[in-house]
C-alpha atoms as a PDB file:
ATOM      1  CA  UNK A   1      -1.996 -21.677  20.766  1.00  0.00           C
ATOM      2  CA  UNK A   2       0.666 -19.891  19.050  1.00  0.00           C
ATOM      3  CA  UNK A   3      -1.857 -19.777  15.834  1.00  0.00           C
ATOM      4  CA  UNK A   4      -4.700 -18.615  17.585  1.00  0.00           C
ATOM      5  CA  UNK A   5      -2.802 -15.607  19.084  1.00  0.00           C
ATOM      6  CA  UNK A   6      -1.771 -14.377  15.008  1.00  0.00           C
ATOM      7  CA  UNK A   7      -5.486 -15.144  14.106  1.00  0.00           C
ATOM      8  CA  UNK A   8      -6.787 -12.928  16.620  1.00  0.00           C
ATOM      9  CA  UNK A   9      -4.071 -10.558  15.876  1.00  0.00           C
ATOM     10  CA  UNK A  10      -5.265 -10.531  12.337  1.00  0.00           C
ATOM     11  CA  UNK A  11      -9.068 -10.665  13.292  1.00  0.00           C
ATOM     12  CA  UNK A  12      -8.711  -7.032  15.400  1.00  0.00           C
ATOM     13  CA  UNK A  13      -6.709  -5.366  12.841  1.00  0.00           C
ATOM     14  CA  UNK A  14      -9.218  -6.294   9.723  1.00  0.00           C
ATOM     15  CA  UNK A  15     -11.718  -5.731  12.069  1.00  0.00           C
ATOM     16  CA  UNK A  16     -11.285  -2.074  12.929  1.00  0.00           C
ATOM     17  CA  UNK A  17      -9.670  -1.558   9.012  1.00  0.00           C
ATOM     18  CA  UNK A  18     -13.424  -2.839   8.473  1.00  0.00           C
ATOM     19  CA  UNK A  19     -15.034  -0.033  10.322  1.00  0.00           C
ATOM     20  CA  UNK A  20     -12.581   2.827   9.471  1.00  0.00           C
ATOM     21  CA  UNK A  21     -12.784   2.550   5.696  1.00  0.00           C
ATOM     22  CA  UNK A  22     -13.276  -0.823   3.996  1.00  0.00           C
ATOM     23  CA  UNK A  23     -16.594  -0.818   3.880  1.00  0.00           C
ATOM     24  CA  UNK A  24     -16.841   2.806   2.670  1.00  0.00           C
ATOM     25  CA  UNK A  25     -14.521   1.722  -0.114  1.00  0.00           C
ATOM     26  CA  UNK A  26     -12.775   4.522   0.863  1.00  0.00           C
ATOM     27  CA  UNK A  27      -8.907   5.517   1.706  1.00  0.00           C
ATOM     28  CA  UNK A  28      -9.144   9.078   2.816  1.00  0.00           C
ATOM     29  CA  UNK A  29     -11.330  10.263   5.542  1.00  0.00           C
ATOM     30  CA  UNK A  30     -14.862  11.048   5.046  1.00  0.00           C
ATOM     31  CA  UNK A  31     -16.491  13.873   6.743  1.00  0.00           C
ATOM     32  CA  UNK A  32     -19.004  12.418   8.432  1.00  0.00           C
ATOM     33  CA  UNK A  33     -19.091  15.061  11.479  1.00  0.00           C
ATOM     34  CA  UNK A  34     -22.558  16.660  11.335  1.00  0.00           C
ATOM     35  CA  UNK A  35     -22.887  19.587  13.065  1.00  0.00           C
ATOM     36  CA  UNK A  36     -25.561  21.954  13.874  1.00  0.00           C
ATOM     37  CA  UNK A  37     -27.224  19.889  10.904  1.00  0.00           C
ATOM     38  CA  UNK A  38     -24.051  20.875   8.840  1.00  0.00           C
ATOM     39  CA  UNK A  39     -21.220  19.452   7.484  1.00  0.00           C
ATOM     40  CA  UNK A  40     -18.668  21.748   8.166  1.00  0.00           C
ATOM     41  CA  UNK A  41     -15.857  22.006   5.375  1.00  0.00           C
ATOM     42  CA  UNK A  42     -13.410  22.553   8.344  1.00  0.00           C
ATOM     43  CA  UNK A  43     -14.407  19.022   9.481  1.00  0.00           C
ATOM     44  CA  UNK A  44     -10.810  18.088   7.640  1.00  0.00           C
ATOM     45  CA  UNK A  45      -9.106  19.296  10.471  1.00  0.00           C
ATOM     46  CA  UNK A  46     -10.459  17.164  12.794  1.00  0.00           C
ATOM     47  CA  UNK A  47     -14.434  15.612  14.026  1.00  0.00           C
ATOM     48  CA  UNK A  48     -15.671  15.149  16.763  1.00  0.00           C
ATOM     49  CA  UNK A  49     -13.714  17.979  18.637  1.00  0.00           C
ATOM     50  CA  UNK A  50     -10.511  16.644  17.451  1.00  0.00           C
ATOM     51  CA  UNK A  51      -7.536  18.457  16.339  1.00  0.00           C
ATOM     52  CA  UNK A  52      -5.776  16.475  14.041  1.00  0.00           C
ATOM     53  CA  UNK A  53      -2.299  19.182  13.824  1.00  0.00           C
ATOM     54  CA  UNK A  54      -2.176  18.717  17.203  1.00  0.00           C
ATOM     55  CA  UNK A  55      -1.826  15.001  17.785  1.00  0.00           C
ATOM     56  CA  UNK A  56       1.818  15.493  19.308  1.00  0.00           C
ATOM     57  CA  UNK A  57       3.936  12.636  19.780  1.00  0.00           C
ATOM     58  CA  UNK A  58       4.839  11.738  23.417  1.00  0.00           C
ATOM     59  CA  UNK A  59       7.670  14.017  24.641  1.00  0.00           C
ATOM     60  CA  UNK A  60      10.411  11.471  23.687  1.00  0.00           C
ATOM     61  CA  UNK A  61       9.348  10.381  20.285  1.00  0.00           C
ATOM     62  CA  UNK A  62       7.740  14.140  19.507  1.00  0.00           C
ATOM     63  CA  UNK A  63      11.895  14.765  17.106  1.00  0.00           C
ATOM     64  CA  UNK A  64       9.546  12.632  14.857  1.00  0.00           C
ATOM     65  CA  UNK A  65       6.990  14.713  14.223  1.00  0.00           C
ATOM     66  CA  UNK A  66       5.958  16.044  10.959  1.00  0.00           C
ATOM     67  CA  UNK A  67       5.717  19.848  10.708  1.00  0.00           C
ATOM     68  CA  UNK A  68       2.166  21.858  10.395  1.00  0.00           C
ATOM     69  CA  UNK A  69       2.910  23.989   6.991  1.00  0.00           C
ATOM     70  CA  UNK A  70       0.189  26.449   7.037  1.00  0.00           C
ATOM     71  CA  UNK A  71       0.726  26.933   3.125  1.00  0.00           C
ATOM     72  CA  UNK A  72       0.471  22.909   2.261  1.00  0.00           C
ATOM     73  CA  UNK A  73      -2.902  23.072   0.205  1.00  0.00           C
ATOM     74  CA  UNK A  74      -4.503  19.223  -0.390  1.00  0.00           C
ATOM     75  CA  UNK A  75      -7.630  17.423  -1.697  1.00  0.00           C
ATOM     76  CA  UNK A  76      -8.623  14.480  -0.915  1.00  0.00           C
ATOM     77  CA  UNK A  77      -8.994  11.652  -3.633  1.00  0.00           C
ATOM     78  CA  UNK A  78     -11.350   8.987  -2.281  1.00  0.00           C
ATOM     79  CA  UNK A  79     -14.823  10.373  -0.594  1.00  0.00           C
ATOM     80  CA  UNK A  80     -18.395   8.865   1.174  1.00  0.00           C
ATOM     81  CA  UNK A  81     -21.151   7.533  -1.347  1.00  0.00           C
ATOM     82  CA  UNK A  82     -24.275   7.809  -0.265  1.00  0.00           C
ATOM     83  CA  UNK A  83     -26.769  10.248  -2.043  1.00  0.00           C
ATOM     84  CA  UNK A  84     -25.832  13.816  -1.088  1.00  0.00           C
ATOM     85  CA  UNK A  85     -22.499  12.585   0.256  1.00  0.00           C
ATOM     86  CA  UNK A  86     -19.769  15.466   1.385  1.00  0.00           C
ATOM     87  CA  UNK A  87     -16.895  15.604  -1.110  1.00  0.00           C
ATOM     88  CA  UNK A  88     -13.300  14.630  -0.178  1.00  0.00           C
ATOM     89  CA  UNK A  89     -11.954  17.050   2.468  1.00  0.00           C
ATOM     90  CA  UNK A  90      -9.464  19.170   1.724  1.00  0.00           C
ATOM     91  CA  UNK A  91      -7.044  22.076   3.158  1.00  0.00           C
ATOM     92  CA  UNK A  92      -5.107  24.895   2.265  1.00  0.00           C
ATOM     93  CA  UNK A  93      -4.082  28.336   3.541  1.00  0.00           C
ATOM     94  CA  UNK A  94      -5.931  31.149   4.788  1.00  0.00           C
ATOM     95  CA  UNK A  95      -5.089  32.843   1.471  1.00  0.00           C
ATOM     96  CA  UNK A  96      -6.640  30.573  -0.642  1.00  0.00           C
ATOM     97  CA  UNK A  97      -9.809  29.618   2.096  1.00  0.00           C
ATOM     98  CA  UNK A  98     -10.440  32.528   4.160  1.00  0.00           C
ATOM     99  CA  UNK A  99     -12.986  30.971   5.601  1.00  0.00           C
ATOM    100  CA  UNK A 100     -14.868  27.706   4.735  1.00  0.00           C
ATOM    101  CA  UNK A 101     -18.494  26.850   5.007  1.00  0.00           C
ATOM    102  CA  UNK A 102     -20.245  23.853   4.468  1.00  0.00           C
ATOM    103  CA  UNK A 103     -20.861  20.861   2.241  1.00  0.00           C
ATOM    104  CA  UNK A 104     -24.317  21.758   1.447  1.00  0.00           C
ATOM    105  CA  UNK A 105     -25.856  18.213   1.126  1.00  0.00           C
ATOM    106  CA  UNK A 106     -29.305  19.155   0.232  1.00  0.00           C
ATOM    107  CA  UNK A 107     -28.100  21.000  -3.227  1.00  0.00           C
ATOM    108  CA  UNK A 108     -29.535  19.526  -6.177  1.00  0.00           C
ATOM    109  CA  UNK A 109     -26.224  20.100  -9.101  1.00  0.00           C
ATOM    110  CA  UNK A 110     -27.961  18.340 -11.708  1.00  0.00           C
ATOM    111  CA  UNK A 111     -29.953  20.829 -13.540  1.00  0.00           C
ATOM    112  CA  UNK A 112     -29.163  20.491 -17.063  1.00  0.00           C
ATOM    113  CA  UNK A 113     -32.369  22.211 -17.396  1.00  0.00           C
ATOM    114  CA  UNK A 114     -30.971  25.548 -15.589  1.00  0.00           C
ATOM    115  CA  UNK A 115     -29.465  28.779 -16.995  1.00  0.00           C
ATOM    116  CA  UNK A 116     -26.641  28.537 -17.298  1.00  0.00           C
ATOM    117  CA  UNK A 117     -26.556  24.743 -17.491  1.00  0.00           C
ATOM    118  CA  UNK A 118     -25.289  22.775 -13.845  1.00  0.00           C
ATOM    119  CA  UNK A 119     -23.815  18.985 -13.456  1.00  0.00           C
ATOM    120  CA  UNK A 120     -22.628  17.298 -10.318  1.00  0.00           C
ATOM    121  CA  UNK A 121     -18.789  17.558 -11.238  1.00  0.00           C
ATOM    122  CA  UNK A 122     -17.065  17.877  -7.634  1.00  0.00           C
ATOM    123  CA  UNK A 123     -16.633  13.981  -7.475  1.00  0.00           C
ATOM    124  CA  UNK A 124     -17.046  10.729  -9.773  1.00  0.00           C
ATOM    125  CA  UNK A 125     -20.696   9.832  -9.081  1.00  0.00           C
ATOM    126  CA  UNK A 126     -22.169  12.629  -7.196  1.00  0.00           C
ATOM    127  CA  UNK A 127     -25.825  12.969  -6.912  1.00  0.00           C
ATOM    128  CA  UNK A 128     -26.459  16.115  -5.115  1.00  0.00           C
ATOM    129  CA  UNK A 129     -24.314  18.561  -3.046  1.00  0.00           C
ATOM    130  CA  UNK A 130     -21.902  20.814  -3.382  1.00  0.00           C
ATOM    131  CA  UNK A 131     -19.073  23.378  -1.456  1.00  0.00           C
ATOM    132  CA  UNK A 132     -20.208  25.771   0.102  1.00  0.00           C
ATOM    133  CA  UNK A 133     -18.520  28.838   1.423  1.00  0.00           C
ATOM    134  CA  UNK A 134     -20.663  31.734   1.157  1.00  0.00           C
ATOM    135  CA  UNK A 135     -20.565  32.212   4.620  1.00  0.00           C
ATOM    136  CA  UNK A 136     -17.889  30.886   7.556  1.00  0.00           C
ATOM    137  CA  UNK A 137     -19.058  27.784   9.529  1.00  0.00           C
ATOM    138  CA  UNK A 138     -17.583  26.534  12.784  1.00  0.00           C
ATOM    139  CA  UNK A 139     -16.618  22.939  13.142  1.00  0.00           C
ATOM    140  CA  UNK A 140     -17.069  21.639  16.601  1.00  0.00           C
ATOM    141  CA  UNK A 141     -13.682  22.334  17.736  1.00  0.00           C
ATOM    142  CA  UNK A 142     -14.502  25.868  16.774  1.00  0.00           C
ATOM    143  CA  UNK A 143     -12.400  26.464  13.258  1.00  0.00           C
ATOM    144  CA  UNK A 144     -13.824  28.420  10.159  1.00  0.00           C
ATOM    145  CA  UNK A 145     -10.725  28.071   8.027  1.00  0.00           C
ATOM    146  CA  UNK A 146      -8.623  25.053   6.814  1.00  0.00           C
ATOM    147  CA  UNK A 147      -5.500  26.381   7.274  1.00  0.00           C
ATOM    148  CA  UNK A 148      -2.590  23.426   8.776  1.00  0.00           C
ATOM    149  CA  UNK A 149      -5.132  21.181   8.137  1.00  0.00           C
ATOM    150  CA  UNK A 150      -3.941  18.427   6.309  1.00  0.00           C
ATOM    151  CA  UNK A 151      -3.237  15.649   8.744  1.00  0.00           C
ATOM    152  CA  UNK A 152      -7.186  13.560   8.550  1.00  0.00           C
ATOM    153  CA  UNK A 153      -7.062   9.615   8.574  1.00  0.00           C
ATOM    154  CA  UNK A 154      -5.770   8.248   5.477  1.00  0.00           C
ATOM    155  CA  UNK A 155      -4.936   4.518   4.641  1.00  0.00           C
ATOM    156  CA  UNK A 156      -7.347   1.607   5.431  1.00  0.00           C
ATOM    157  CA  UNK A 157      -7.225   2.126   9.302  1.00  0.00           C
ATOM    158  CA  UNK A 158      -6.850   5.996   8.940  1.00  0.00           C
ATOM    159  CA  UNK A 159      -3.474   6.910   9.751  1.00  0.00           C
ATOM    160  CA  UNK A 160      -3.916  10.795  11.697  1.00  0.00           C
ATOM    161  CA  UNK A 161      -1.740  13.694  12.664  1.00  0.00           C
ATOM    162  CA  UNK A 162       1.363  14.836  12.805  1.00  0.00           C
ATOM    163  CA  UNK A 163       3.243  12.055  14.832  1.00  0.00           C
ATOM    164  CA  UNK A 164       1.697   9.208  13.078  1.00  0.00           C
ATOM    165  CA  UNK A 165       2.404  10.674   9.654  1.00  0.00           C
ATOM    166  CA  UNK A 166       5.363  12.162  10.991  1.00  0.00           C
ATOM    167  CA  UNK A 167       6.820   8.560  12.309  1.00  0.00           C
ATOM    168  CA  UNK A 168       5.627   6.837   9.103  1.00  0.00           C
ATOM    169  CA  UNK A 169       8.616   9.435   7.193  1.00  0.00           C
ATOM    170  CA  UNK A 170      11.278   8.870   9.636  1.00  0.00           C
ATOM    171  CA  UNK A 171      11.008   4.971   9.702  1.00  0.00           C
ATOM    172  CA  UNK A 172       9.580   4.053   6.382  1.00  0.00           C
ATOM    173  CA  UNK A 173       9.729   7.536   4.191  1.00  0.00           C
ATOM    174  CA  UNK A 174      12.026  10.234   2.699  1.00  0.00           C
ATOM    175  CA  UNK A 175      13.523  11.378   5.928  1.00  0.00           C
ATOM    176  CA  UNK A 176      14.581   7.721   7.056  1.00  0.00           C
ATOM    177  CA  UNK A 177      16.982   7.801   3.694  1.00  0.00           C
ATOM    178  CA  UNK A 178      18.298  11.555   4.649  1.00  0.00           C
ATOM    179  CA  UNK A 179      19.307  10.438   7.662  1.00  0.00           C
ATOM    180  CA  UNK A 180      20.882   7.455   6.669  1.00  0.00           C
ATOM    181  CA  UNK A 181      18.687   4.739   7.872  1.00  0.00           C
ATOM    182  CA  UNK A 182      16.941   2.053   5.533  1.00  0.00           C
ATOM    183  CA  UNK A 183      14.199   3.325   3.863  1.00  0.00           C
ATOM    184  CA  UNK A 184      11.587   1.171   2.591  1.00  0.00           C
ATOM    185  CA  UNK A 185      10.010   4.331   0.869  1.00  0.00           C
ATOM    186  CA  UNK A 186      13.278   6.808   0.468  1.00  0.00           C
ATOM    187  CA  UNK A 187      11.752   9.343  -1.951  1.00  0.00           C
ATOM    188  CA  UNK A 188       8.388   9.334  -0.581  1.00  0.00           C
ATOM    189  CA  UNK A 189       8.494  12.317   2.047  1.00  0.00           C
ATOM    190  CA  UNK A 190       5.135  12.042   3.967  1.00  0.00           C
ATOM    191  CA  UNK A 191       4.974  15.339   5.686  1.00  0.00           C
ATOM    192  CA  UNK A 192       4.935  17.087   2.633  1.00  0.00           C
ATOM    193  CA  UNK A 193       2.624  14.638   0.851  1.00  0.00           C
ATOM    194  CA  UNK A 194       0.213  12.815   3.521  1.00  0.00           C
ATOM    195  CA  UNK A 195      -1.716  12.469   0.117  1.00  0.00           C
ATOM    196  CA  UNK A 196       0.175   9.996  -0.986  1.00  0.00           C
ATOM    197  CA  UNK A 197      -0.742   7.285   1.120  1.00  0.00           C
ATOM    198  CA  UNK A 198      -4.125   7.430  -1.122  1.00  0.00           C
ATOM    199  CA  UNK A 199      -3.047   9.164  -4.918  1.00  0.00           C
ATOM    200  CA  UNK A 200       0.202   7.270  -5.651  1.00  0.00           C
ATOM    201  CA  UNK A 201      -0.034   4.889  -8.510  1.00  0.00           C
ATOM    202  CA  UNK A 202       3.136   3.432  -8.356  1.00  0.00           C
ATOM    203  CA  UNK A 203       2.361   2.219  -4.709  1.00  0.00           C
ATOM    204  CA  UNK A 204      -1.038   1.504  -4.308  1.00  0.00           C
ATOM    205  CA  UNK A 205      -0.051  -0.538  -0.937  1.00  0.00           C
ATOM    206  CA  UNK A 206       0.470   2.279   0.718  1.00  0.00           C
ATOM    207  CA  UNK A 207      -2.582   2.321   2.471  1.00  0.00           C
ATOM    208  CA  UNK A 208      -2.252  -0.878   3.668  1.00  0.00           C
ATOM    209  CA  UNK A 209       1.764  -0.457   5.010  1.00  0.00           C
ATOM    210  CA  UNK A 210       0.681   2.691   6.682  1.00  0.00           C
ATOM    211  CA  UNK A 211      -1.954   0.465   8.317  1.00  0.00           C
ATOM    212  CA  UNK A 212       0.110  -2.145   9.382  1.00  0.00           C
ATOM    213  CA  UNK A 213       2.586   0.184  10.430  1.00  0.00           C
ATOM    214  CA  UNK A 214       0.162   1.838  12.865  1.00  0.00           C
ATOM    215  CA  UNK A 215      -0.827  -1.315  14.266  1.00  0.00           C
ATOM    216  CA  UNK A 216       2.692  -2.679  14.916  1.00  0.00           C
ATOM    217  CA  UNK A 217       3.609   0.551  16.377  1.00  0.00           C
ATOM    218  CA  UNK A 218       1.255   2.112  18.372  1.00  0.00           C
ATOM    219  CA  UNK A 219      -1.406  -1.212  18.676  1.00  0.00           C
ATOM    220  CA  UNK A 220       0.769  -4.153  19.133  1.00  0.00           C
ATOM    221  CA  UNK A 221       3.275  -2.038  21.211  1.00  0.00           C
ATOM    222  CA  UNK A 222       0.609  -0.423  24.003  1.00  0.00           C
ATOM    223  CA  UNK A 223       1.064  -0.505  27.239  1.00  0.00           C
ATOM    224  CA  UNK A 224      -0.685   2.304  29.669  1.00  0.00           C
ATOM    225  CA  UNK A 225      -1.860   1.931  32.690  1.00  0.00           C
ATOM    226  CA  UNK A 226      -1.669  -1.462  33.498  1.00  0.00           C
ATOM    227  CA  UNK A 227      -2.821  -2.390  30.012  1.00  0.00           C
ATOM    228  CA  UNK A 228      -0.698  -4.273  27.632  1.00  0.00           C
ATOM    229  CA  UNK A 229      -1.974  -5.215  24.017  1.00  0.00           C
ATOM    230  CA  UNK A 230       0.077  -8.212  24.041  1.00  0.00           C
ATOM    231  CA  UNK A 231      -0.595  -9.726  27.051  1.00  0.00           C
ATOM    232  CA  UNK A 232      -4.544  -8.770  26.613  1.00  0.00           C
ATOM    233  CA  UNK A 233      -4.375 -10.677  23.522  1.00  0.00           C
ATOM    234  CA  UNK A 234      -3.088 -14.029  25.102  1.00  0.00           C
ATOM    235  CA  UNK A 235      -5.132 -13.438  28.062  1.00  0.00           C
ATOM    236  CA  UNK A 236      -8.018 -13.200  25.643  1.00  0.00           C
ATOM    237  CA  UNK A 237      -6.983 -16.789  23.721  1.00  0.00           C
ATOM    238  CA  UNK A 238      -5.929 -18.632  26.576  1.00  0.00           C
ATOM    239  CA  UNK A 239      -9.503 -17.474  28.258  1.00  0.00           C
ATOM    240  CA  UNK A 240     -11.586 -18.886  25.324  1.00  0.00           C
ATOM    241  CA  UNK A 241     -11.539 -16.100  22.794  1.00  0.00           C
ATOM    242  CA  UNK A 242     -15.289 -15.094  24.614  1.00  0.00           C
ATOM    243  CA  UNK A 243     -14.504 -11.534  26.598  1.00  0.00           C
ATOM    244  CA  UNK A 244     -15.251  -8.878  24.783  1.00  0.00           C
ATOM    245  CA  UNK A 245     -13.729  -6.475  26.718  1.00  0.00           C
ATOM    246  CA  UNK A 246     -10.450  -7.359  24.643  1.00  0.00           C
ATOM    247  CA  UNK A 247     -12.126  -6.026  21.332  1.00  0.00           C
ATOM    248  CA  UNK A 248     -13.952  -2.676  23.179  1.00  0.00           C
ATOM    249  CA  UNK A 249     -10.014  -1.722  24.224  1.00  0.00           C
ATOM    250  CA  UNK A 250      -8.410  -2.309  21.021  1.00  0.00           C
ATOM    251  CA  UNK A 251     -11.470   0.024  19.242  1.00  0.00           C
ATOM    252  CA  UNK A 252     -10.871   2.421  21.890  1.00  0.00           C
ATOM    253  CA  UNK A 253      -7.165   2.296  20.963  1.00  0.00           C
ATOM    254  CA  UNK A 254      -7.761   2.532  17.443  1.00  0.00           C
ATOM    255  CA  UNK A 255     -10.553   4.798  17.129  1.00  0.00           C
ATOM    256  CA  UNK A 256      -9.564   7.127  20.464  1.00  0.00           C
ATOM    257  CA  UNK A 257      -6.242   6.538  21.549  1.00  0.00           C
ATOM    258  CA  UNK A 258      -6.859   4.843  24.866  1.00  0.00           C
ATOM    259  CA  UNK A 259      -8.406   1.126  26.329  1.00  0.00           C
ATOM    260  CA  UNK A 260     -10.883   2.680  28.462  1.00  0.00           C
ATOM    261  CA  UNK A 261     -12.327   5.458  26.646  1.00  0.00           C
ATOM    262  CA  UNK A 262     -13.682   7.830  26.947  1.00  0.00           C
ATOM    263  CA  UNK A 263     -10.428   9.195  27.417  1.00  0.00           C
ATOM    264  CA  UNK A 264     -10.368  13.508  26.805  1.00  0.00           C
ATOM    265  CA  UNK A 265     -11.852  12.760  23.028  1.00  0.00           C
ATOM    266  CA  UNK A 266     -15.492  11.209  23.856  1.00  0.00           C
ATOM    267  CA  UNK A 267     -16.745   7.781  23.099  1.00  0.00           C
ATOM    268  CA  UNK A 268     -15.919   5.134  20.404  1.00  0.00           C
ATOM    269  CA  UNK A 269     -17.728   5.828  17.310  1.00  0.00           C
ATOM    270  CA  UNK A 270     -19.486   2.450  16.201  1.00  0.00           C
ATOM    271  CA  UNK A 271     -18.120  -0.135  19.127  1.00  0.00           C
ATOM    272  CA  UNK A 272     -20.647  -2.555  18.490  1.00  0.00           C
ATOM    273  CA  UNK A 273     -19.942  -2.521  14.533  1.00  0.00           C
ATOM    274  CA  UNK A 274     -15.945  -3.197  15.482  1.00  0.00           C
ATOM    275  CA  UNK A 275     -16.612  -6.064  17.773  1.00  0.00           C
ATOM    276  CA  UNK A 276     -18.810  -7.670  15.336  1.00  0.00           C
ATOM    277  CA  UNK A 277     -16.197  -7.141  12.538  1.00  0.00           C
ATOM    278  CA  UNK A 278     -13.556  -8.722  14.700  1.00  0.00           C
ATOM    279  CA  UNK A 279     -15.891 -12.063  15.606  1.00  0.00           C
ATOM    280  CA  UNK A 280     -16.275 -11.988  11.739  1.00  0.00           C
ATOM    281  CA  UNK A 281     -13.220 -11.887  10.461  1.00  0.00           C
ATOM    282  CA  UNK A 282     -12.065 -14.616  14.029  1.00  0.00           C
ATOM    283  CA  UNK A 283     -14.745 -17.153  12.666  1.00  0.00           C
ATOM    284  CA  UNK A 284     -13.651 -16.888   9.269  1.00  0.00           C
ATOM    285  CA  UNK A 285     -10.082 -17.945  10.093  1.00  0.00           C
ATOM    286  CA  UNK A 286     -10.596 -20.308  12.650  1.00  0.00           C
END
């Protein structure tokens, strides 16, 4: 069964990379959050009452950890699609934002016809919609401001926060080399460029490796509370491959941290969509 236990490997991690961004055609984060019939701009530092700057490492791995710069100023690259879609999120300090509003979906930007003349030039595409921030909106977790911001879900199964990114320098990036380990990536430094994972053009597998490297280190690896990824997976082979309750823990990993969610950070956003991904991808391959 050796076979069947790297197939269904394969099937849950396609699976959930399905959900998070491949069918989007996306790499960063889309705002999606919407709020008080908003989209809040602040949105890029975390939905759903998530803070992304503060998604510590545990105590003994937290050395790893990237460091919130409250001046780092991003924008996205990659963005959502449909008709009136929010534009790719962004941060930056209080200085530059000192407040942010909303993506104002309903905005119709091309009026050639208008005085002076407008387009829809915030993204490749747009339809309608545009920024915003006449006025400071509230995310749900609160913020008006952008400010530390920079750590949303990049890579094709969203790689988030300051440990992940943070662990993704010391073992594969910039601060690996400095510190004299082997360095897959040794100038790429991704706590000052989380970006890159989605701009570089010299390594467009980046989202992919950061993928992978989440899975192997924080999917394949968990064990809490009695459950253990590993042994869930054979027990989930060895029983027939039929028990979905192996799929609904590994998108509750994936998409909020834990098996048995909801776990501090609500329910799984599209569980149903993830399963059927997984028995998808597990047909296909079998």
């Amino acid at each position: 069964s050796g076979h069947k236990y790297g197939f269904a490997n394969i099937a849950a991690f396609i699976g959930q990379s399905m959900k998070e961004t491949i069918q989007y055609d996306a790499c960063d984060e889309n705002s999606w959050d919407y709020f008080n019939m908003e989209y809040p701009l602040s949105n890029a530092c975390g939905q759903l009452e998530q803070s992304y700057q503060d998604y510590h490492c545990p105590d003994h791995e937290r050395h790893m950890e990237c460091e919130v710069d409250p001046k780092m100023s991003i924008k996205g690259v990659t963005h959502a699609k449909w008709y009136g879609a929010p534009g790719p999120l962004f941060c930056g300090p209080k200085s530059e934002y000192p407040h942010t509003g909303i993506w104002d979906y309903t905005y119709n930007c091309n009026n050639p016809w208008a005085e002076p003349p407008e387009y829809c030039l915030e993204y490749e595409g747009q339809k309608a919609g545009r920024y915003d921030n006449s006025r400071p909106v509230a995310n749900r977790n609160g913020r008006t401001d952008v400010e530390g911001c920079c750590w949303w879900g990049r890579g094709v199964i969203q790689t988030t926060g300051i440990c992940n990114f943070g662990k993704l320098n010391y073992f594969l990036g910039k601060r690996a080399k400095d510190e004299g380990r082997d360095s897959r990536y040794p100038k790429i430094d991704f706590c000052k460029d989380p970006e890159v994972i989605c701009s570089s053009e010299e390594h467009k597998e980046l989202k992919w490796i950061a993928g992978m490297f989440y899975w192997i280190e924080s999917v394949q690896s968990y064990n809490e509370r009695g459950w253990n990824y590993m042994d869930e997976l054979h027990n989930f082979v060895d029983g027939g491959m039929a028990d979905h309750s192996f799929i609904d823990a590994v998108s509750g990993i994936v998409n909020r941290g834990c098996h048995d969610p909801p776990c501090g950070t609500g329910p799984v956003d599209g569980a149903h969509e993830r399963a059927g991904n997984f028995n998808k991808v597990l047909s296909a391959l079998l």
